[in-house]
N, C-alpha and C. Protein backbone atom coordinates (compact mmCIF):
# COMPACT_ATOMS: atom_id res chain seq x y z
N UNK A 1 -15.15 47.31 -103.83
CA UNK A 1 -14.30 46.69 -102.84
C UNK A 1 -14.66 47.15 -101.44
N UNK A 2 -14.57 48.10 -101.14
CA UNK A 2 -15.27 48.91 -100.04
C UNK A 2 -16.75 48.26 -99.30
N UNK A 3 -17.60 48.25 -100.18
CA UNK A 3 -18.97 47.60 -99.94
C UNK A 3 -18.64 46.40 -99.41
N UNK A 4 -17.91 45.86 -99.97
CA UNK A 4 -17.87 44.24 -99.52
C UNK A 4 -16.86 44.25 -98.08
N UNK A 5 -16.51 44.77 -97.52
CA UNK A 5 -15.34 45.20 -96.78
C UNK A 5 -16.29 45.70 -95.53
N UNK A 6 -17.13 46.00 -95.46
CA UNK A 6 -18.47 46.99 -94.89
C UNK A 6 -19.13 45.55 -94.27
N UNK A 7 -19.46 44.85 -95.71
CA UNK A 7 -20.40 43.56 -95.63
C UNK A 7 -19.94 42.70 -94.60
N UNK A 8 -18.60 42.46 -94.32
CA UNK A 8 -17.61 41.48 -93.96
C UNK A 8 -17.47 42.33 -92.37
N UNK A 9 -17.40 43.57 -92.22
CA UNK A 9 -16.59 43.81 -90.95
C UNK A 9 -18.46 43.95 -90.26
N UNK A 10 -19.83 43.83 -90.99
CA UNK A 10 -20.80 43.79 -90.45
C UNK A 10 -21.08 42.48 -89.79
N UNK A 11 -20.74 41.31 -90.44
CA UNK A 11 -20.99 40.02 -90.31
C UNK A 11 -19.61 39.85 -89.06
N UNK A 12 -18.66 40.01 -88.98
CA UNK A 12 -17.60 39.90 -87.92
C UNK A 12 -17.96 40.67 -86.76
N UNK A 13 -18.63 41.85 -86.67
CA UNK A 13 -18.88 42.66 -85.61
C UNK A 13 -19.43 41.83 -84.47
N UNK A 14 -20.91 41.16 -84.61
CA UNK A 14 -21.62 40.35 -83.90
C UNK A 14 -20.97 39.12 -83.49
N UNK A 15 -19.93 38.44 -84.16
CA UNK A 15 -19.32 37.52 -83.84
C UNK A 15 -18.35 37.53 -82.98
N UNK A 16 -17.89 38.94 -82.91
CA UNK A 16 -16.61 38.98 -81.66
C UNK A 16 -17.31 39.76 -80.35
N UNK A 17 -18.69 40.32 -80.46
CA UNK A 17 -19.52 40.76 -79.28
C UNK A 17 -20.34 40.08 -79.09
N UNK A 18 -20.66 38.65 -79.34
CA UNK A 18 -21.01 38.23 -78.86
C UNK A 18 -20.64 36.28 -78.69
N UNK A 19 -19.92 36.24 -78.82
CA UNK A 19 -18.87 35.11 -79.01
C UNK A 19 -17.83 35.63 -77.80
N UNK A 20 -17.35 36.91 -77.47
CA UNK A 20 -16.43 37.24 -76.41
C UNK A 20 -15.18 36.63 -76.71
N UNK A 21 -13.99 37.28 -76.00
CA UNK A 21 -13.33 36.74 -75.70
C UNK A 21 -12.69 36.56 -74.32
N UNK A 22 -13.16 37.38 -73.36
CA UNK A 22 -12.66 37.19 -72.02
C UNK A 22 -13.56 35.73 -71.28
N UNK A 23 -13.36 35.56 -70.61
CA UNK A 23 -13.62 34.11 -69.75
C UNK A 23 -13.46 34.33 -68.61
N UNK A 24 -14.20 33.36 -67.76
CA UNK A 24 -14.11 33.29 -66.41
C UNK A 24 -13.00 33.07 -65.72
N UNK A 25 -12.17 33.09 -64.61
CA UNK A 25 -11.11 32.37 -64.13
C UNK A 25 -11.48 30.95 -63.99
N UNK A 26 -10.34 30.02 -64.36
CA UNK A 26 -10.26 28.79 -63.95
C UNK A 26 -10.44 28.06 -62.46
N UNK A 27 -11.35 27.41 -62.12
CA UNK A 27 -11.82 27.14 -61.08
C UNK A 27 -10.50 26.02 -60.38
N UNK A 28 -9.96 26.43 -59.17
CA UNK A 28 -8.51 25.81 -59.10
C UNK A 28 -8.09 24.56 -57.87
N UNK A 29 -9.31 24.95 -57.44
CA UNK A 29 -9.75 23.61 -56.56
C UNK A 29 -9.44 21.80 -57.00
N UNK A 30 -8.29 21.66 -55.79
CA UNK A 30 -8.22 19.85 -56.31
C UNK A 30 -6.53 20.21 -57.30
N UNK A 31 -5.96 21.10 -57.14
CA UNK A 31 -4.87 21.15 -58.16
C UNK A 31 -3.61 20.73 -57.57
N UNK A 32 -4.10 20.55 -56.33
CA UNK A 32 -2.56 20.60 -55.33
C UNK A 32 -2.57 18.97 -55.20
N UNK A 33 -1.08 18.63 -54.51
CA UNK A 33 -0.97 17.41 -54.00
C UNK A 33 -0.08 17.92 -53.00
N UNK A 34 -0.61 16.75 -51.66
CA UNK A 34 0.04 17.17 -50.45
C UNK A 34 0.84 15.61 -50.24
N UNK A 35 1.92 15.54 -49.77
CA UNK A 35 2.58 14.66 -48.81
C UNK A 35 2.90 15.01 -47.75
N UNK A 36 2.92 14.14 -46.23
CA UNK A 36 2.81 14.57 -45.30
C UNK A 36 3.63 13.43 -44.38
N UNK A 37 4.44 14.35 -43.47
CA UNK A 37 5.44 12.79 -42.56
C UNK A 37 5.41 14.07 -41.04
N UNK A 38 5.75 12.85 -40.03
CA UNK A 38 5.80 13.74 -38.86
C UNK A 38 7.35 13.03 -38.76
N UNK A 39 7.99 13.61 -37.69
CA UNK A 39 9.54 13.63 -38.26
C UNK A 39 9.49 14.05 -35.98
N UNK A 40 10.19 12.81 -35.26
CA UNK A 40 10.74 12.73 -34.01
C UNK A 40 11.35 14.22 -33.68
N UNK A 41 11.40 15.13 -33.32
CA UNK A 41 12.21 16.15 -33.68
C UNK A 41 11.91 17.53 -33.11
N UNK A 42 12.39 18.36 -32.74
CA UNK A 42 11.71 19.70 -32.11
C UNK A 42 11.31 20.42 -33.54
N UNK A 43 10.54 21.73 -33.06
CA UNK A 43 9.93 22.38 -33.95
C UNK A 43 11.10 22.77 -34.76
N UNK A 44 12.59 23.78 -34.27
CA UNK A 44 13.22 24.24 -34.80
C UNK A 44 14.48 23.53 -34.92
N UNK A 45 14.71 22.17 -34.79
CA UNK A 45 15.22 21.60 -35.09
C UNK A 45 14.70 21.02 -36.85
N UNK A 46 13.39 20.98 -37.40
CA UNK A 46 12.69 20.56 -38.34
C UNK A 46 12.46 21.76 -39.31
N UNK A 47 12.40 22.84 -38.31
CA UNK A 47 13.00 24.39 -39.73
C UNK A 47 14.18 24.69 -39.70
N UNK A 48 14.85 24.01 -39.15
CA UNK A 48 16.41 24.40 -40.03
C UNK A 48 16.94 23.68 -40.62
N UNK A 49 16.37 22.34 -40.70
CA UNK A 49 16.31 20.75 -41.64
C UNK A 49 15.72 21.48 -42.81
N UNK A 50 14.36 21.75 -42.73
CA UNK A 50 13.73 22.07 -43.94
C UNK A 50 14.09 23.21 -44.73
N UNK A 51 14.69 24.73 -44.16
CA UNK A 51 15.88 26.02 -45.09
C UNK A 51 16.71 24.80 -45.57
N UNK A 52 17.27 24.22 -44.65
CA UNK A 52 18.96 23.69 -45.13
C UNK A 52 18.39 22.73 -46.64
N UNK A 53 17.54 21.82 -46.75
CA UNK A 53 17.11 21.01 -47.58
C UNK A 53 16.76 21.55 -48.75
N UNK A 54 15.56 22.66 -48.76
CA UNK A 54 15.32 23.60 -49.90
C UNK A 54 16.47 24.46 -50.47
N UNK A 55 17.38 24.66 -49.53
CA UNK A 55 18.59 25.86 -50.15
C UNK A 55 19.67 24.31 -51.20
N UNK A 56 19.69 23.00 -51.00
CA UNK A 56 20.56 22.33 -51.23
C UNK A 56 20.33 21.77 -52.77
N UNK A 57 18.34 22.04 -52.58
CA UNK A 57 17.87 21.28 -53.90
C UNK A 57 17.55 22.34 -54.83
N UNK A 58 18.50 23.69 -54.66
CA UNK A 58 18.23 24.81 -55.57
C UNK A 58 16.88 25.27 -55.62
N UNK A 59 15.97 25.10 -54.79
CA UNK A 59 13.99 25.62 -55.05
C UNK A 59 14.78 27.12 -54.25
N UNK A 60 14.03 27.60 -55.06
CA UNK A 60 14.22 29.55 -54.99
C UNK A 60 12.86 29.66 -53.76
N UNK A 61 13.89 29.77 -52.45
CA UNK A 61 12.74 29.81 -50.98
C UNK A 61 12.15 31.70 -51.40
N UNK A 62 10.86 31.38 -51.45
CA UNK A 62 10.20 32.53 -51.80
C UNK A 62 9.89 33.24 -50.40
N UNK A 63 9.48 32.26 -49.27
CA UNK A 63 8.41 32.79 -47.85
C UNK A 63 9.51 32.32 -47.04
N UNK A 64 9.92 32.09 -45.90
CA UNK A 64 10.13 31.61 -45.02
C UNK A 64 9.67 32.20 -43.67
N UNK A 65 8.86 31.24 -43.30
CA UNK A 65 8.23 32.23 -41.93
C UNK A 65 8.68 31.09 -40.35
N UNK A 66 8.95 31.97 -39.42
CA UNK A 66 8.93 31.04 -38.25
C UNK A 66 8.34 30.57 -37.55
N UNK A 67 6.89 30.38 -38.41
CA UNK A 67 5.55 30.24 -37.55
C UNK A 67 5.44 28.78 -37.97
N UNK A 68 5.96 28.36 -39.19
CA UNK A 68 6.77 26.95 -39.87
C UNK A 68 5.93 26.84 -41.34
N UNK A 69 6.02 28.27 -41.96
CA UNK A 69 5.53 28.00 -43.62
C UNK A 69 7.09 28.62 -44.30
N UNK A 70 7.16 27.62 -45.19
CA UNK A 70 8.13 27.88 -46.59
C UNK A 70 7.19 27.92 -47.63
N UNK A 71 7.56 28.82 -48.73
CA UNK A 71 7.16 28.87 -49.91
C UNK A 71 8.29 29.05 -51.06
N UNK A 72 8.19 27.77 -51.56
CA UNK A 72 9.37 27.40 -52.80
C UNK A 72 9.13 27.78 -54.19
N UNK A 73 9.95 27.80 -55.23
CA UNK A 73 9.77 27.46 -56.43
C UNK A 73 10.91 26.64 -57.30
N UNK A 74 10.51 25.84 -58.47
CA UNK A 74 11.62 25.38 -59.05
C UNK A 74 12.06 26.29 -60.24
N UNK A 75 13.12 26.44 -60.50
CA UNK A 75 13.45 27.10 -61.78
C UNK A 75 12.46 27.02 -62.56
N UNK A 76 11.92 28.28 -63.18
CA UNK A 76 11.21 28.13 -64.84
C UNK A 76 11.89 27.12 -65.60
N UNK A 77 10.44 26.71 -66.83
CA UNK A 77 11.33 26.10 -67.65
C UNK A 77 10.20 26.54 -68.64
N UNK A 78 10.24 26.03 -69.86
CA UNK A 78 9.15 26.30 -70.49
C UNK A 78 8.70 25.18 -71.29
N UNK A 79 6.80 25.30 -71.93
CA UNK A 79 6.51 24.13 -72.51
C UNK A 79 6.65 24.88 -74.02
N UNK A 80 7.21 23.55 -75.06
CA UNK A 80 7.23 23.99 -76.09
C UNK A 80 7.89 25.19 -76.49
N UNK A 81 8.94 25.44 -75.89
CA UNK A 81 9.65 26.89 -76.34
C UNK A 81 8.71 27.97 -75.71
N UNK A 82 7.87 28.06 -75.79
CA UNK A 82 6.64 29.50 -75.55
C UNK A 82 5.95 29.80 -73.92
N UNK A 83 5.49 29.05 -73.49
CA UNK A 83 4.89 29.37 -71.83
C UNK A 83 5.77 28.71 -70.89
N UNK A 84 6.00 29.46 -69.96
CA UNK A 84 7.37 29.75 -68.82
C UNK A 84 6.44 28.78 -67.98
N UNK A 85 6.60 27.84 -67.35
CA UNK A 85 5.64 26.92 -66.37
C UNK A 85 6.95 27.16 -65.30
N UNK A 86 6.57 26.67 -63.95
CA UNK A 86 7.25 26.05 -62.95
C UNK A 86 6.20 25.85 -61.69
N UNK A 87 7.02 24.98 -61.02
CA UNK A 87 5.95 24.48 -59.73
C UNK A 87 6.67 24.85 -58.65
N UNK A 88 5.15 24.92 -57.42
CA UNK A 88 5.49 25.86 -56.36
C UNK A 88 4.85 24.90 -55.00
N UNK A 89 5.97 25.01 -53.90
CA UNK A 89 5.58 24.03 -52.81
C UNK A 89 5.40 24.99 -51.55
N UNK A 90 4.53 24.34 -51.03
CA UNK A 90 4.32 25.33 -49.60
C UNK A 90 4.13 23.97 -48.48
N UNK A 91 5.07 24.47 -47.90
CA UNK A 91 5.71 23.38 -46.93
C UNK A 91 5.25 23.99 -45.48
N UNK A 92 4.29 23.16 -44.81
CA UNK A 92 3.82 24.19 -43.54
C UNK A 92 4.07 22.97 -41.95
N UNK A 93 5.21 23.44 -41.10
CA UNK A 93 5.55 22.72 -40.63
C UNK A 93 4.80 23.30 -38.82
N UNK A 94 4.33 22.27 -38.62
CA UNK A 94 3.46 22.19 -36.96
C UNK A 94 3.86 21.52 -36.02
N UNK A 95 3.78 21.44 -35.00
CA UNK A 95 4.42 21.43 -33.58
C UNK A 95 3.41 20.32 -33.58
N UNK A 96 3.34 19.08 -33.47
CA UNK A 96 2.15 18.22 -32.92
C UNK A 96 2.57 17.57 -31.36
N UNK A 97 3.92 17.92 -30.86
CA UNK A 97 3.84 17.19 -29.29
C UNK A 97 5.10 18.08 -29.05
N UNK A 98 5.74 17.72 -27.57
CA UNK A 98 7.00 18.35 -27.34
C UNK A 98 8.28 18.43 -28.10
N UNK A 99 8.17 17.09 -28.42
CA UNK A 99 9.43 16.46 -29.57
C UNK A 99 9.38 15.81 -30.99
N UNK A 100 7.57 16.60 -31.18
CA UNK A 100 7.34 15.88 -32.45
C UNK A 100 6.61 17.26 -33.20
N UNK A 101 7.15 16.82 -34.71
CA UNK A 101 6.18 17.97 -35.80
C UNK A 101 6.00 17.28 -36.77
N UNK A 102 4.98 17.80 -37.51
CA UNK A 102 4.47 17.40 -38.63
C UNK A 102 4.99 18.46 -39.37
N UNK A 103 5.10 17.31 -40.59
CA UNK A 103 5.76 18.46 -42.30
C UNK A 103 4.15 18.17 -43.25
N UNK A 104 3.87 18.99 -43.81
CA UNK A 104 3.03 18.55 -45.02
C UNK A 104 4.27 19.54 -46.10
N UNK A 105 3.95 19.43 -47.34
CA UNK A 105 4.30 19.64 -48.84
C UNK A 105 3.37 19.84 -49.41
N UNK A 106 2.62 20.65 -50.01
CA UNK A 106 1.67 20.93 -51.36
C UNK A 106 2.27 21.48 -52.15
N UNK A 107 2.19 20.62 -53.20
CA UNK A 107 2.39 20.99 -54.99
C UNK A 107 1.60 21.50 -55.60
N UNK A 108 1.94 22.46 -56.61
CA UNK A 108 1.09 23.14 -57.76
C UNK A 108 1.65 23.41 -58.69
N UNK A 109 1.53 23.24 -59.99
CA UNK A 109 1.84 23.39 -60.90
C UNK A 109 1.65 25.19 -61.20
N UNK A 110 2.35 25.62 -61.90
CA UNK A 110 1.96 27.22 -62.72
C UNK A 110 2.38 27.48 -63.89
N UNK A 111 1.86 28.06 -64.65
CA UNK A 111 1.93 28.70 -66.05
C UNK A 111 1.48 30.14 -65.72
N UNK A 112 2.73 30.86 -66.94
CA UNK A 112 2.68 32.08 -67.11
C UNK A 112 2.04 32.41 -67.80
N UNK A 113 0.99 33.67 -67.61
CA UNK A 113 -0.10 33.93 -68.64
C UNK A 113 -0.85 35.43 -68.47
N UNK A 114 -1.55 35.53 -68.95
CA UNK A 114 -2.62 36.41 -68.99
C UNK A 114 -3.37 36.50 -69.87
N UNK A 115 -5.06 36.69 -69.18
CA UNK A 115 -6.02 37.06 -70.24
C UNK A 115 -6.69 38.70 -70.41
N UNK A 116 -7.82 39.10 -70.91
CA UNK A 116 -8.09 40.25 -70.89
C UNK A 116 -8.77 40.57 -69.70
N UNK A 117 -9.35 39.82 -68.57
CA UNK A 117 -9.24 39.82 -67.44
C UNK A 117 -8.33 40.21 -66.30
N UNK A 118 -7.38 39.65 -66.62
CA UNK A 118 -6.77 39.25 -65.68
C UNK A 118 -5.11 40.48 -65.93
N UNK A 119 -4.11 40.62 -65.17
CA UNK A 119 -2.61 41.11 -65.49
C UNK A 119 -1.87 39.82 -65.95
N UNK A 120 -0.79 39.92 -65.93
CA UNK A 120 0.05 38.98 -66.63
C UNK A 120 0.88 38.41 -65.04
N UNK A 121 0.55 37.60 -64.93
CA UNK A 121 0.86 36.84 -63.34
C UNK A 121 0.64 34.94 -63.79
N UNK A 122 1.23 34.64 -62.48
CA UNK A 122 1.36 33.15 -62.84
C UNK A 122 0.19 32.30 -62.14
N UNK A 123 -0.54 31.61 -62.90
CA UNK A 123 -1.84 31.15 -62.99
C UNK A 123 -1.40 29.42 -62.20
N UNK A 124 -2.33 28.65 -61.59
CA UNK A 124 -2.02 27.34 -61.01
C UNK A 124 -3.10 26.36 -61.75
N UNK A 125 -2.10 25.80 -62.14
CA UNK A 125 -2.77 24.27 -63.08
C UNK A 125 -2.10 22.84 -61.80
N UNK A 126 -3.03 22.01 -62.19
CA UNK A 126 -2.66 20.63 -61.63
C UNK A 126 -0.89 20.49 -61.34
N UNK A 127 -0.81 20.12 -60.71
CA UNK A 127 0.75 19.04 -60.16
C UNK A 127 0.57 17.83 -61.32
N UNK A 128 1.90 18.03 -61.63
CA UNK A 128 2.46 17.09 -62.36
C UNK A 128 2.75 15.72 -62.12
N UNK A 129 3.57 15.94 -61.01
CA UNK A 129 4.38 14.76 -59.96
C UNK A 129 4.92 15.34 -58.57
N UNK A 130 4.93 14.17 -57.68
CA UNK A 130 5.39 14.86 -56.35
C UNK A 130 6.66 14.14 -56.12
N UNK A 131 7.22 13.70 -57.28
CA UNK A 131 8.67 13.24 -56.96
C UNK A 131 9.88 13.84 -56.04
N UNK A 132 9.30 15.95 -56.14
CA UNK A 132 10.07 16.61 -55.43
C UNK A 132 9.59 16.74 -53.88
N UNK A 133 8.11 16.42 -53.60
CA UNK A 133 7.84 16.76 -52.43
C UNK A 133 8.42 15.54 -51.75
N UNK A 134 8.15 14.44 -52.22
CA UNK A 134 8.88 13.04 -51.46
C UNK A 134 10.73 13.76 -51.17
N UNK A 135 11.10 13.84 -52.19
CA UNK A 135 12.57 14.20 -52.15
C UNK A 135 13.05 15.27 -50.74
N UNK A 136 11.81 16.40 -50.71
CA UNK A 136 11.87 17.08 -49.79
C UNK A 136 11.83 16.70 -48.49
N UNK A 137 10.76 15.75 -48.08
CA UNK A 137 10.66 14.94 -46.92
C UNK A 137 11.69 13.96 -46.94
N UNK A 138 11.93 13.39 -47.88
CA UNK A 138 12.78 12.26 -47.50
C UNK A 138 14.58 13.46 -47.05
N UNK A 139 14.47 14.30 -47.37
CA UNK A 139 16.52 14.63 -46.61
C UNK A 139 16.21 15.81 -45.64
N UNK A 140 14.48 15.92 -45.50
CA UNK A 140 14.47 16.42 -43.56
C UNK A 140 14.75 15.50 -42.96
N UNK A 141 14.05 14.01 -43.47
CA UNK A 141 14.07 12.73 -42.69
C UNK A 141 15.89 12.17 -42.08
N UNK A 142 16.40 12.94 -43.55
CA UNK A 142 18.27 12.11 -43.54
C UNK A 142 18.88 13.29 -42.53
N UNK A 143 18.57 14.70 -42.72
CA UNK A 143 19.06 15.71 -41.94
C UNK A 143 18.78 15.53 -40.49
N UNK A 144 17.40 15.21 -40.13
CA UNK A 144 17.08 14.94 -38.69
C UNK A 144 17.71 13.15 -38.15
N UNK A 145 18.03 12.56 -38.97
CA UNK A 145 18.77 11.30 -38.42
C UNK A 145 17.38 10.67 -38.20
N UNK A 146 16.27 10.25 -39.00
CA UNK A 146 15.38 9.89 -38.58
C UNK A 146 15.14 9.23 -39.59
N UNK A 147 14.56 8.12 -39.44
CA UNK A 147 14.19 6.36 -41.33
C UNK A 147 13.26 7.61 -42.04
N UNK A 148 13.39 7.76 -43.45
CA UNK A 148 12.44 8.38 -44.24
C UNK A 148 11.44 7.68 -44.08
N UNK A 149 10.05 8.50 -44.54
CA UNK A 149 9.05 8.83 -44.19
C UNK A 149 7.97 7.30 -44.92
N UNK A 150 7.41 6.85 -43.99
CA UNK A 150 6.45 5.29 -45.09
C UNK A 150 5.34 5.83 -45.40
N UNK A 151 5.31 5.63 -47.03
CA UNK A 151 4.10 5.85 -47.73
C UNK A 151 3.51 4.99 -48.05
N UNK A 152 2.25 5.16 -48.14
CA UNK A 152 0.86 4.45 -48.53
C UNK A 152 1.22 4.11 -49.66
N UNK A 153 1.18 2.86 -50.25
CA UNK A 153 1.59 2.55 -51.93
C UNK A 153 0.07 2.90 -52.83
N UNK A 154 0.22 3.66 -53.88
CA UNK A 154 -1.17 3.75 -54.92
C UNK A 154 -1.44 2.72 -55.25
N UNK A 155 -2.53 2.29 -55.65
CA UNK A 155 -3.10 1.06 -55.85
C UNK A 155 -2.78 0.50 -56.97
N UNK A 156 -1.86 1.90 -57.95
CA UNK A 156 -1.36 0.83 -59.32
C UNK A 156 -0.22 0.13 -59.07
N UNK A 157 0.92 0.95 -57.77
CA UNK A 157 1.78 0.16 -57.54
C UNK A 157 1.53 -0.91 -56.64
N UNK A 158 0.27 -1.14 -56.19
CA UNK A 158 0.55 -2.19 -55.10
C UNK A 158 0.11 -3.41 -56.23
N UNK A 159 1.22 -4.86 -55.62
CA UNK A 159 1.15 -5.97 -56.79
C UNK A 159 -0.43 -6.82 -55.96
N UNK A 160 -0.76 -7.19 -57.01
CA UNK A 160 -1.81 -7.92 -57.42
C UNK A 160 -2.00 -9.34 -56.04
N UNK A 161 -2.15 -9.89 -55.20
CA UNK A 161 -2.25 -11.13 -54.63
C UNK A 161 -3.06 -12.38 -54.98
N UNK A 162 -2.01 -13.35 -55.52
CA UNK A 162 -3.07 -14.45 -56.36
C UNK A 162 -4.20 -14.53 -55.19
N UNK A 163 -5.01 -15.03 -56.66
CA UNK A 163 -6.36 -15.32 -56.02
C UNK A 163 -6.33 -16.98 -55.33
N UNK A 164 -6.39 -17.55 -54.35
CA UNK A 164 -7.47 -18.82 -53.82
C UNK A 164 -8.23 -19.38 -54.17
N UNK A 165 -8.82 -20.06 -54.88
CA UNK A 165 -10.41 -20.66 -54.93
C UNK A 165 -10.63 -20.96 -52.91
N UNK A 166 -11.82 -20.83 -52.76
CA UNK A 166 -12.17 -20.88 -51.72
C UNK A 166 -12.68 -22.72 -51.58
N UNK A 167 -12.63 -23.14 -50.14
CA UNK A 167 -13.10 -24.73 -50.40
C UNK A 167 -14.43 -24.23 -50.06
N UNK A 168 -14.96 -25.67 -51.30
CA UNK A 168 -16.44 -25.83 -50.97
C UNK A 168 -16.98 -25.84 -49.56
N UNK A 169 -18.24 -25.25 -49.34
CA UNK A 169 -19.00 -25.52 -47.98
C UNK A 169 -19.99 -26.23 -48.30
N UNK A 170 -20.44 -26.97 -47.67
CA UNK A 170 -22.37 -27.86 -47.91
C UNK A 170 -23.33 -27.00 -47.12
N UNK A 171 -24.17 -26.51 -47.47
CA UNK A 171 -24.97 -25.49 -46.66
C UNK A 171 -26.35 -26.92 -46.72
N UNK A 172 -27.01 -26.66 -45.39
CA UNK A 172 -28.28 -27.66 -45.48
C UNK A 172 -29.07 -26.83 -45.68
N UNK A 173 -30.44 -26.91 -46.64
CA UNK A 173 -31.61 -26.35 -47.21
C UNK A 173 -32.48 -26.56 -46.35
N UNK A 174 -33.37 -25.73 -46.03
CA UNK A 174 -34.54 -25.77 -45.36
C UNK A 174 -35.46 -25.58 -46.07
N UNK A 175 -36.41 -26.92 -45.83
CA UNK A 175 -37.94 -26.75 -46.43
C UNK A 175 -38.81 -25.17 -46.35
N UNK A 176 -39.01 -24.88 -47.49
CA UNK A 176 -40.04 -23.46 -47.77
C UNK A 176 -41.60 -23.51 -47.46
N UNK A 177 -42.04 -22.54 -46.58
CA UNK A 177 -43.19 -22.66 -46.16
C UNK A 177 -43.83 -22.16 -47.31
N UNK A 178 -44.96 -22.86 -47.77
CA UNK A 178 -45.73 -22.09 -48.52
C UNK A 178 -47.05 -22.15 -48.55
């Protein structure tokens, strides 16, 4: 029994040194989604729209800086009973004229994890949906008294425009030199 036990942890040895199990980090580029509105409005008139908005929609304000970055999160939740996910917005608000600023929103998705690399910290996977970043812009937009924000429609929502046949033209041919 032994011998064969020998045989077996010889044949497994090479397979876990050289098969590995640690890995590279996930390359995380392209994971975010941004929405972006400029909003009539002074600078700090548009960060105290944007605390008041994040404190209302329960996102746990992680950063708040007065230089005009927030950093949010939504409650954990988890997939499948087992990995704690939640998504994280960084809202960076700029002065673009006397009475005007720009908001952007970037989304990221996160999962809780760790590998043999790495500590046990929360890792960023793709955005899911930006249903919350719209939500976010749209009640700076209602807080500042200003029409929410017009978005570009995606091309799956934009509807289809029948087609025309075009009218015939008569084109005249010109004799070919040859």
């Amino acid at each position: 029994m032994t011998r064969w036990m020998v045989v077996g942890a010889a044949w497994l040895l090479p397979v876990v040194v050289l098969g590995g199990c640690a890995r590279a980090a996930m390359d995380t580029t392209g994971f975010t989604q941004v929405e972006s509105a400029q909003f009539d409005a002074p600078f700090m008139d548009a960060w105290q729209a944007t605390k008041a908005e994040l404190r209302d929609m329960d996102l746990e304000i992680y950063t708040r800086d007065k230089r005009g970055v927030f950093v949010a999160f939504t409650e954990q939740g988890r997939a499948l009973w087992l990995q704690p996910r939640r998504s994280k917005y960084t809202i960076t608000l700029e002065e673009v004229g006397p009475n005007r600023t720009a908001v952007d929103v970037e989304t990221v998705g996160q999962v809780y994890g760790v590998t043999l690399l790495t500590y046990p910290d929360w890792h960023e996977r793709p955005a899911r949906e930006t249903d919350t970043a719209r939500g976010i812009l749209d009640g700076i937009a209602m807080r500042l008294g200003a029409e929410p924000p017009v978005r570009v429609l995606d091309l799956e929502e934009t509807p289809a425009a029948p087609l025309e046949p075009a009218e015939p033209t008569e084109i005249e041919a010109e004799p070919i030199d040859s």
